[in-house]
C-alpha atoms as a PDB file:
ATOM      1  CA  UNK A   1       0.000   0.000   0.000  1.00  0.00           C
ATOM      2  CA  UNK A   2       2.709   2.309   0.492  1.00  0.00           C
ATOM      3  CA  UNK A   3       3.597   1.718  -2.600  1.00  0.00           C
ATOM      4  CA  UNK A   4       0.193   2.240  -4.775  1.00  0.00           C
ATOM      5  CA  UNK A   5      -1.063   5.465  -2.218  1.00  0.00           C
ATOM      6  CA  UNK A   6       1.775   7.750  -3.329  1.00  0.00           C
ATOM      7  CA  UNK A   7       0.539   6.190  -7.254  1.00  0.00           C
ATOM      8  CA  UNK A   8      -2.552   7.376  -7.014  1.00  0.00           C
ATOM      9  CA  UNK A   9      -1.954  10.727  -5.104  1.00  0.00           C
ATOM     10  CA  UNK A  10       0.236  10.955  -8.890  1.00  0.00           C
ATOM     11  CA  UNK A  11      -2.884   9.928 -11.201  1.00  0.00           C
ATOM     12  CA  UNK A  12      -5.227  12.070  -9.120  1.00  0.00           C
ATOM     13  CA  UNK A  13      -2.716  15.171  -9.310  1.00  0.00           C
ATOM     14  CA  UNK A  14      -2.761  14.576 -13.117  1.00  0.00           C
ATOM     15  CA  UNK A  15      -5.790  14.116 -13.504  1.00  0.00           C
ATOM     16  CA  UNK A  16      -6.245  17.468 -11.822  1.00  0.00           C
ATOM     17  CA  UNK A  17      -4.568  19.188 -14.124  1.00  0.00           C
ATOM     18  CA  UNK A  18      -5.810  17.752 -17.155  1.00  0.00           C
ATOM     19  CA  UNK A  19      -8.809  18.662 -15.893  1.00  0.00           C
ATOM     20  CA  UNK A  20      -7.817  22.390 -15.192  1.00  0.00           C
ATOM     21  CA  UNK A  21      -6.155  22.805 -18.625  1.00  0.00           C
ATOM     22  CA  UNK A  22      -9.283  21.808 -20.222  1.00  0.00           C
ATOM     23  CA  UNK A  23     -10.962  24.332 -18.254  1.00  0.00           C
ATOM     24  CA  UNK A  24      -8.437  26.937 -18.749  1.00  0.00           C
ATOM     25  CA  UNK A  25      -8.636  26.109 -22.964  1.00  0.00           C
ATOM     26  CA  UNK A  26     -12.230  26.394 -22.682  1.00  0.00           C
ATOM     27  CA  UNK A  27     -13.017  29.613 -21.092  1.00  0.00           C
ATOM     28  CA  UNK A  28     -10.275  31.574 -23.118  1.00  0.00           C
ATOM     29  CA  UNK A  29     -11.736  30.168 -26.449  1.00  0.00           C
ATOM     30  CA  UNK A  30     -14.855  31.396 -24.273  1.00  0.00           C
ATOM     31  CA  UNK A  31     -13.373  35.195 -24.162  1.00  0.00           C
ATOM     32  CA  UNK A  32     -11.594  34.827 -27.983  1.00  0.00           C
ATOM     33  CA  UNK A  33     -14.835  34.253 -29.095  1.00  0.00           C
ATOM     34  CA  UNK A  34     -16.457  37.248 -27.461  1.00  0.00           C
ATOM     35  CA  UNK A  35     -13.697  39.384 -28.691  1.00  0.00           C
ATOM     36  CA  UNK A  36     -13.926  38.047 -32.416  1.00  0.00           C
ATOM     37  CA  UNK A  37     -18.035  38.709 -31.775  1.00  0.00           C
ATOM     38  CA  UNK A  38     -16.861  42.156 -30.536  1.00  0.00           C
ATOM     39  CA  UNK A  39     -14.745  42.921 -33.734  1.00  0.00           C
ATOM     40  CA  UNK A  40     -17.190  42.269 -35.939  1.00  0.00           C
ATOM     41  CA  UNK A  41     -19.882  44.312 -34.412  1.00  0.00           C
ATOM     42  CA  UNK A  42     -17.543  47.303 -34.461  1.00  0.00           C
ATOM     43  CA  UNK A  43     -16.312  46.881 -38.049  1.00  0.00           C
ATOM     44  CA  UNK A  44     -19.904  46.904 -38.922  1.00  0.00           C
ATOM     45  CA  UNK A  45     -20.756  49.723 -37.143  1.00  0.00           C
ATOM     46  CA  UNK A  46     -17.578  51.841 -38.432  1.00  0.00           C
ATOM     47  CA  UNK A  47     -17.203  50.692 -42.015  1.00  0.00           C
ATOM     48  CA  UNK A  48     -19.948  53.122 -43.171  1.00  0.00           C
ATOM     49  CA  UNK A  49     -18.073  56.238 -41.545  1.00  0.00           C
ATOM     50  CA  UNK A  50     -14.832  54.994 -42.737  1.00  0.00           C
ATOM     51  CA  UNK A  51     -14.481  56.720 -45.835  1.00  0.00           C
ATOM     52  CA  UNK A  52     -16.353  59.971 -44.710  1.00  0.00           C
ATOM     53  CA  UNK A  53     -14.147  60.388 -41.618  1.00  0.00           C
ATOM     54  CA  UNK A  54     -10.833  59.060 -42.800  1.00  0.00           C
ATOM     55  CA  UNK A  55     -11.173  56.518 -40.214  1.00  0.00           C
ATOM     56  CA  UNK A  56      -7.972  54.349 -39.439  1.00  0.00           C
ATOM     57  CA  UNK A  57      -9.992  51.077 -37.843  1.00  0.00           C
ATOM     58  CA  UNK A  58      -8.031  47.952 -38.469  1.00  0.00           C
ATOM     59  CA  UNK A  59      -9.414  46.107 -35.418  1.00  0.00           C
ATOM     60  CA  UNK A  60      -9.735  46.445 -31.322  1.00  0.00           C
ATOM     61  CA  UNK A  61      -6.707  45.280 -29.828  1.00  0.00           C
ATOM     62  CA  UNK A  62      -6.856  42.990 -26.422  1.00  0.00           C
ATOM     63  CA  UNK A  63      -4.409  42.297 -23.496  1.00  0.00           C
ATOM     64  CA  UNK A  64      -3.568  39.083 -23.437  1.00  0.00           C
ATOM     65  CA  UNK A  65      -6.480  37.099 -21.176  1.00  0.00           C
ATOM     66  CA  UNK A  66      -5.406  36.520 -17.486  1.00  0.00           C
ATOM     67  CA  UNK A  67      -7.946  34.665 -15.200  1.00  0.00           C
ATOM     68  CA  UNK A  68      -7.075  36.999 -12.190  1.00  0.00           C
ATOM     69  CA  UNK A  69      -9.491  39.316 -14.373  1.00  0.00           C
ATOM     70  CA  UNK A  70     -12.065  37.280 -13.462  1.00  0.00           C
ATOM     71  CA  UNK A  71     -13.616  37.766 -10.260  1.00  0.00           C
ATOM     72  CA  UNK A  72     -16.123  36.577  -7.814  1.00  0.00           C
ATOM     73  CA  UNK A  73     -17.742  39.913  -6.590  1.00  0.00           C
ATOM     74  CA  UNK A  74     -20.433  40.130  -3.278  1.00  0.00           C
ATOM     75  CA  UNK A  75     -23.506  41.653  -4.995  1.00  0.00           C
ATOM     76  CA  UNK A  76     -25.535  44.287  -2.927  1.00  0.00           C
ATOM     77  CA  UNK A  77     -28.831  45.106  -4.545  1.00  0.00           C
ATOM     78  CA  UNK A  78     -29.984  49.225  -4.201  1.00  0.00           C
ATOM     79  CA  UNK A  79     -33.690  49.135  -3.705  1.00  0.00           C
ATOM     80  CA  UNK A  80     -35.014  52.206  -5.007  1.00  0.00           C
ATOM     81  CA  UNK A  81     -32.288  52.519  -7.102  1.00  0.00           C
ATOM     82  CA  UNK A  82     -31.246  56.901  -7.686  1.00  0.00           C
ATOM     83  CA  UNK A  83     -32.379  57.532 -11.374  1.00  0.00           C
ATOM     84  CA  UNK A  84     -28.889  60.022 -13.096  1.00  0.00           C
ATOM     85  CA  UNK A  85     -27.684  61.271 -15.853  1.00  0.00           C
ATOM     86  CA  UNK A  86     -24.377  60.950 -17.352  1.00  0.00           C
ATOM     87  CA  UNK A  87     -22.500  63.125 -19.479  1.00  0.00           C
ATOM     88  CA  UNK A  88     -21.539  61.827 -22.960  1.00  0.00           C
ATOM     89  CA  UNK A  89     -19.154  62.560 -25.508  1.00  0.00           C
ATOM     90  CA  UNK A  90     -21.094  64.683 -27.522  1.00  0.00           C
ATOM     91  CA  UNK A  91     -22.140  66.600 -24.328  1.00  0.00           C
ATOM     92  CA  UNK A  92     -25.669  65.180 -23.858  1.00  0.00           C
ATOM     93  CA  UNK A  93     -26.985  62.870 -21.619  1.00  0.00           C
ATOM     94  CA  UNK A  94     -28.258  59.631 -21.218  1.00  0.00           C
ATOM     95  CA  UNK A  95     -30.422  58.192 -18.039  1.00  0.00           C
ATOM     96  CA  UNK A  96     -29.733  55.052 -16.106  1.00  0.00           C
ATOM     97  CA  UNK A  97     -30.843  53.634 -12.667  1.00  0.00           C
ATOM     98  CA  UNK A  98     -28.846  52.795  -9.571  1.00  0.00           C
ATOM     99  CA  UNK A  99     -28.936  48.640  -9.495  1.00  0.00           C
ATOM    100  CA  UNK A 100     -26.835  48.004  -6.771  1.00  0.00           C
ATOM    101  CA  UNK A 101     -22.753  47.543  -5.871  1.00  0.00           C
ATOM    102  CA  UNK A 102     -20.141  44.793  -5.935  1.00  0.00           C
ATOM    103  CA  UNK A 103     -17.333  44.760  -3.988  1.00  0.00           C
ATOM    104  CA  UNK A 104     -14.526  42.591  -5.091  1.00  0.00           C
ATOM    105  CA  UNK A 105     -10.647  41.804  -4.763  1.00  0.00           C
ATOM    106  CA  UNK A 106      -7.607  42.325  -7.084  1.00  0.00           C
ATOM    107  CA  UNK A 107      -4.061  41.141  -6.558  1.00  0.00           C
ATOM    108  CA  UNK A 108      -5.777  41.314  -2.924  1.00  0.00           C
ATOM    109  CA  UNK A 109      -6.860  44.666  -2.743  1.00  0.00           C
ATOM    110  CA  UNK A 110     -10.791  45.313  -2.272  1.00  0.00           C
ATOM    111  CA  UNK A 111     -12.587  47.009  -4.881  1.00  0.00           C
ATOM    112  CA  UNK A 112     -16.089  48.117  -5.583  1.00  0.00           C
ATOM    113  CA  UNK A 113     -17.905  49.567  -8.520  1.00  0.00           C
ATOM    114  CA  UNK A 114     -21.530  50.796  -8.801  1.00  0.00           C
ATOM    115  CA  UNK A 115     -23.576  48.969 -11.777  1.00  0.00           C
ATOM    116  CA  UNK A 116     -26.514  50.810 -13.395  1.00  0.00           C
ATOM    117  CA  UNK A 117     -29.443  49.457 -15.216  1.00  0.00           C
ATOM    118  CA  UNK A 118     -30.925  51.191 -18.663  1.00  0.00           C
ATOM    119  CA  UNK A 119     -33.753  53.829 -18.134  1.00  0.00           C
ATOM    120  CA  UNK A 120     -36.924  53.907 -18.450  1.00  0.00           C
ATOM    121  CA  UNK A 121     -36.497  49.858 -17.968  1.00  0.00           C
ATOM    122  CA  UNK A 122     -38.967  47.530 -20.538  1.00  0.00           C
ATOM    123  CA  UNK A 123     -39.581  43.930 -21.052  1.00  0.00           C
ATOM    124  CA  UNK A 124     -36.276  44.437 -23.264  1.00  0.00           C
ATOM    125  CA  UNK A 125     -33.781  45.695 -21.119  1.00  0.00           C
ATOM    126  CA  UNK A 126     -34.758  44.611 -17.719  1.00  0.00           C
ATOM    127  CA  UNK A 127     -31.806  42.080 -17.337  1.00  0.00           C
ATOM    128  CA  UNK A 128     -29.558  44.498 -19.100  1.00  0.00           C
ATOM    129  CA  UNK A 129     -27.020  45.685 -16.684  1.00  0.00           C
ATOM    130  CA  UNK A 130     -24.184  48.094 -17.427  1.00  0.00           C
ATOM    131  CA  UNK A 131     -20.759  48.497 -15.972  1.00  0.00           C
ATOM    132  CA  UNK A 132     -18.882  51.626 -17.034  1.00  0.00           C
ATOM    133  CA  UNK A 133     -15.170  52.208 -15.212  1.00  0.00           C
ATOM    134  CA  UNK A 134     -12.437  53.951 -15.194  1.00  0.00           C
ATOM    135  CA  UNK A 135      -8.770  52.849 -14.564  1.00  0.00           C
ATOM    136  CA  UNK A 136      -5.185  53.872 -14.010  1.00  0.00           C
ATOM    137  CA  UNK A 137      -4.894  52.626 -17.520  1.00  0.00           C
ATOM    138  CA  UNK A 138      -7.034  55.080 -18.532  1.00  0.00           C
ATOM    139  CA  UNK A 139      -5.707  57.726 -20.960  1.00  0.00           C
ATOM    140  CA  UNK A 140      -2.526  55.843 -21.287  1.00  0.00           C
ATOM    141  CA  UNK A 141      -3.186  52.013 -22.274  1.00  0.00           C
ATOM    142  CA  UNK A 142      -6.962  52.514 -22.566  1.00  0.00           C
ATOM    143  CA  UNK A 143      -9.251  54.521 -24.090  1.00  0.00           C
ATOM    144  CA  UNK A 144      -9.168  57.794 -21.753  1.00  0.00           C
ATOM    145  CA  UNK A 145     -12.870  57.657 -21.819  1.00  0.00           C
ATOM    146  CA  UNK A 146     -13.120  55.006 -19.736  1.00  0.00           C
ATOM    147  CA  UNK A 147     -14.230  50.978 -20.738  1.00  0.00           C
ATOM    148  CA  UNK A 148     -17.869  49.179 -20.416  1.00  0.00           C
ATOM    149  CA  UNK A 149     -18.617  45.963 -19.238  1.00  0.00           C
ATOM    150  CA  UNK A 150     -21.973  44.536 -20.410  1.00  0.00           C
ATOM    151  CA  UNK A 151     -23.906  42.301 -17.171  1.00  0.00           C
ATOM    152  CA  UNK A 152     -26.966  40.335 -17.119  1.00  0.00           C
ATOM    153  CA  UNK A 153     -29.087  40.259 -13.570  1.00  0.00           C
ATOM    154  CA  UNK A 154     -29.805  36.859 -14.600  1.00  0.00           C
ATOM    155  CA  UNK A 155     -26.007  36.289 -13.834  1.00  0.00           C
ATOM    156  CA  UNK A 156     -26.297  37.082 -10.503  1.00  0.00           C
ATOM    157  CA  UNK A 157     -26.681  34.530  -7.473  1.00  0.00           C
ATOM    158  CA  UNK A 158     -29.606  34.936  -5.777  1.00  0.00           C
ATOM    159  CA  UNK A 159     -28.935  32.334  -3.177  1.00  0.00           C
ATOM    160  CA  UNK A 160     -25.000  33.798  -2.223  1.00  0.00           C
ATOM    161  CA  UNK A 161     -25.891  37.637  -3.720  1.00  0.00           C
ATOM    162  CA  UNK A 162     -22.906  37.174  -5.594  1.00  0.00           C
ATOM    163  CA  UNK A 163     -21.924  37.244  -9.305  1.00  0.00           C
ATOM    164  CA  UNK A 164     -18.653  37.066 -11.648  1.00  0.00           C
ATOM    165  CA  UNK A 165     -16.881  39.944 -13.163  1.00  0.00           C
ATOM    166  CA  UNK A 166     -15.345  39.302 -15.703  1.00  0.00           C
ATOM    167  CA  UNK A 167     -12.840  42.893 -17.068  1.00  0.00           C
ATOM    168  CA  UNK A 168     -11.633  40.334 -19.864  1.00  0.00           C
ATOM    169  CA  UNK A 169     -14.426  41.137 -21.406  1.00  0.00           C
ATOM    170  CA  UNK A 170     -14.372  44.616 -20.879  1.00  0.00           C
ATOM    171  CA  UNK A 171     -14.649  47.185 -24.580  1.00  0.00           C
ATOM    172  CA  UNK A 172     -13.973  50.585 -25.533  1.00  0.00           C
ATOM    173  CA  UNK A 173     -16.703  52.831 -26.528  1.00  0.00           C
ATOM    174  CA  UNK A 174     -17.670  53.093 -30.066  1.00  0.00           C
ATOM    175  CA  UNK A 175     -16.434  57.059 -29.832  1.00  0.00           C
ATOM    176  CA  UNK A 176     -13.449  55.753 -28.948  1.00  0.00           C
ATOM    177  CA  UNK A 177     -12.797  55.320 -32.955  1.00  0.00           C
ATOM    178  CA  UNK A 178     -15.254  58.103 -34.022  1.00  0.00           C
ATOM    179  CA  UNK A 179     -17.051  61.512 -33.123  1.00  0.00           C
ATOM    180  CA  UNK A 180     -20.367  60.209 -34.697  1.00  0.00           C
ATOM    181  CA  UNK A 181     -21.410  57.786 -31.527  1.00  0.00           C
ATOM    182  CA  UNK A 182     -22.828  59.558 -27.934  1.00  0.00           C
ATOM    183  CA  UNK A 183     -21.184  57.346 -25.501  1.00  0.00           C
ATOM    184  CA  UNK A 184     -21.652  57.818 -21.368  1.00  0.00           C
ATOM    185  CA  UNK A 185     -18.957  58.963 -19.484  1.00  0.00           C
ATOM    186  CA  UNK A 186     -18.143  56.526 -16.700  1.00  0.00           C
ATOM    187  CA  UNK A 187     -18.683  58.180 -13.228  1.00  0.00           C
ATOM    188  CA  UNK A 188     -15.604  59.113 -11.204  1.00  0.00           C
ATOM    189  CA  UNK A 189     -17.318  56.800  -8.455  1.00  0.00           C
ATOM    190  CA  UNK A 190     -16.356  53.938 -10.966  1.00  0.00           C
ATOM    191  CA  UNK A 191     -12.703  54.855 -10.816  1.00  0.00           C
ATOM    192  CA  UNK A 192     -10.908  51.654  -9.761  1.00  0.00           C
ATOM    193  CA  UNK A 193      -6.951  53.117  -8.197  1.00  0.00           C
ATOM    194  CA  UNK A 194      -5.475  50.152 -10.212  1.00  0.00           C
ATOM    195  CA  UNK A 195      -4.282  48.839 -13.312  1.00  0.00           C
ATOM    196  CA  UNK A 196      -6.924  46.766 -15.131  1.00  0.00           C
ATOM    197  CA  UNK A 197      -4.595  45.162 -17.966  1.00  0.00           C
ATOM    198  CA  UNK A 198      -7.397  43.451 -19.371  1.00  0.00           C
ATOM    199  CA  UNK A 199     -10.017  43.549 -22.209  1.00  0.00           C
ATOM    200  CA  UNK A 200      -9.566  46.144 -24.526  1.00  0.00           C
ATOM    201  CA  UNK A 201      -6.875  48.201 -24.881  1.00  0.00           C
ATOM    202  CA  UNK A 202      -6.705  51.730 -27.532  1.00  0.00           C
ATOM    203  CA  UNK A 203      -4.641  51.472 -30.454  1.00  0.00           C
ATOM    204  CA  UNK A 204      -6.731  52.473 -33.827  1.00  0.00           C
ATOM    205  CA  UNK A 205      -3.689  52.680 -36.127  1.00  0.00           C
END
């Protein structure tokens, strides 16, 4: 037995780990996917101001995917949610709701962002959550306008009020690459004091 115990603490441990390589292949194909999905939308949306604008779009460029990006956040629902505008761009405004807050950790230092639900909420949008931040990538790495994560409610654990953020994921604003899109300036509240070096990052040329 001494023999065979230590032989199958080995197969076990290998197992393991063919197990968590599998995983690990899975979700990035998971997030390449997204970011092909991503591409696409915003060639489609740029191509017809290309020409007009002198546009130099050859595709959103991504840090390479890290897991750490991915994080387990404690969800606090806002009853009663504060209704407020935000800026844009093309200094205007567009509504959204208070939804509620998630706190989270980084390289072990506690974070929290506010999310924000679309206004006036329908049948359509009711599960749409948005997620705009700001970072000390901003303006240097990343778009200086801040980045947007995209969240569904549905996402969110009901049982453990918790839910998994995922900055991966995250995607500059469409004004990012031209003047003709109104895009919400991320509150200052949504400033995280730390490098996100994931998702998108800003180079158009």
């Amino acid at each position: 037995m001494k023999i065979i115990k230590p032989l199958i603490i080995i197969i076990l441990s290998l197992f393991s780990c063919s197990i968590s390589s599998t995983q690990k292949a899975s979700y990035e194909k998971t997030i390449t996917d997204y970011q092909a999905e991503l591409n696409a939308y915003y060639f489609n949306s740029i191509k017809p101001l290309k020409r007009s604008e002198n546009i130099k779009f050859s595709g959103i460029d991504f840090f390479p995917i890290q897991e750490k990006y991915r994080v387990k956040a404690n969800f606090i629902y806002t009853p009663n949610g504060e209704i407020v505008k935000f800026p844009t761009s093309d200094k205007k405004t567009q509504t959204y709701k208070k939804y509620g807050i998630v706190n989270f950790q980084i390289d072990k230092q506690a974070l929290s962002l506010t999310l924000y639900q679309f206004y006036p909420v329908n049948n359509k949008n009711k599960h749409s959550l948005f997620l705009p931040f700001t970072d000390e990538t901003s303006g240097d790495t990343t778009y200086g306008g801040g980045r947007y994560l995209n969240i569904n409610s549905k996402e969110i654990n009901k049982e453990t009020n918790t839910i998994f953020i995922d900055f991966n994921k995250a995607y500059n604003p469409l004004c990012a690459y031209s003047t003709n899109f109104s895009c919400p300036i991320p509150p200052a509240d949504n400033f995280l004091p730390i490098e996100i070096n994931a998702g998108a990052n800003y180079s158009i040329l």
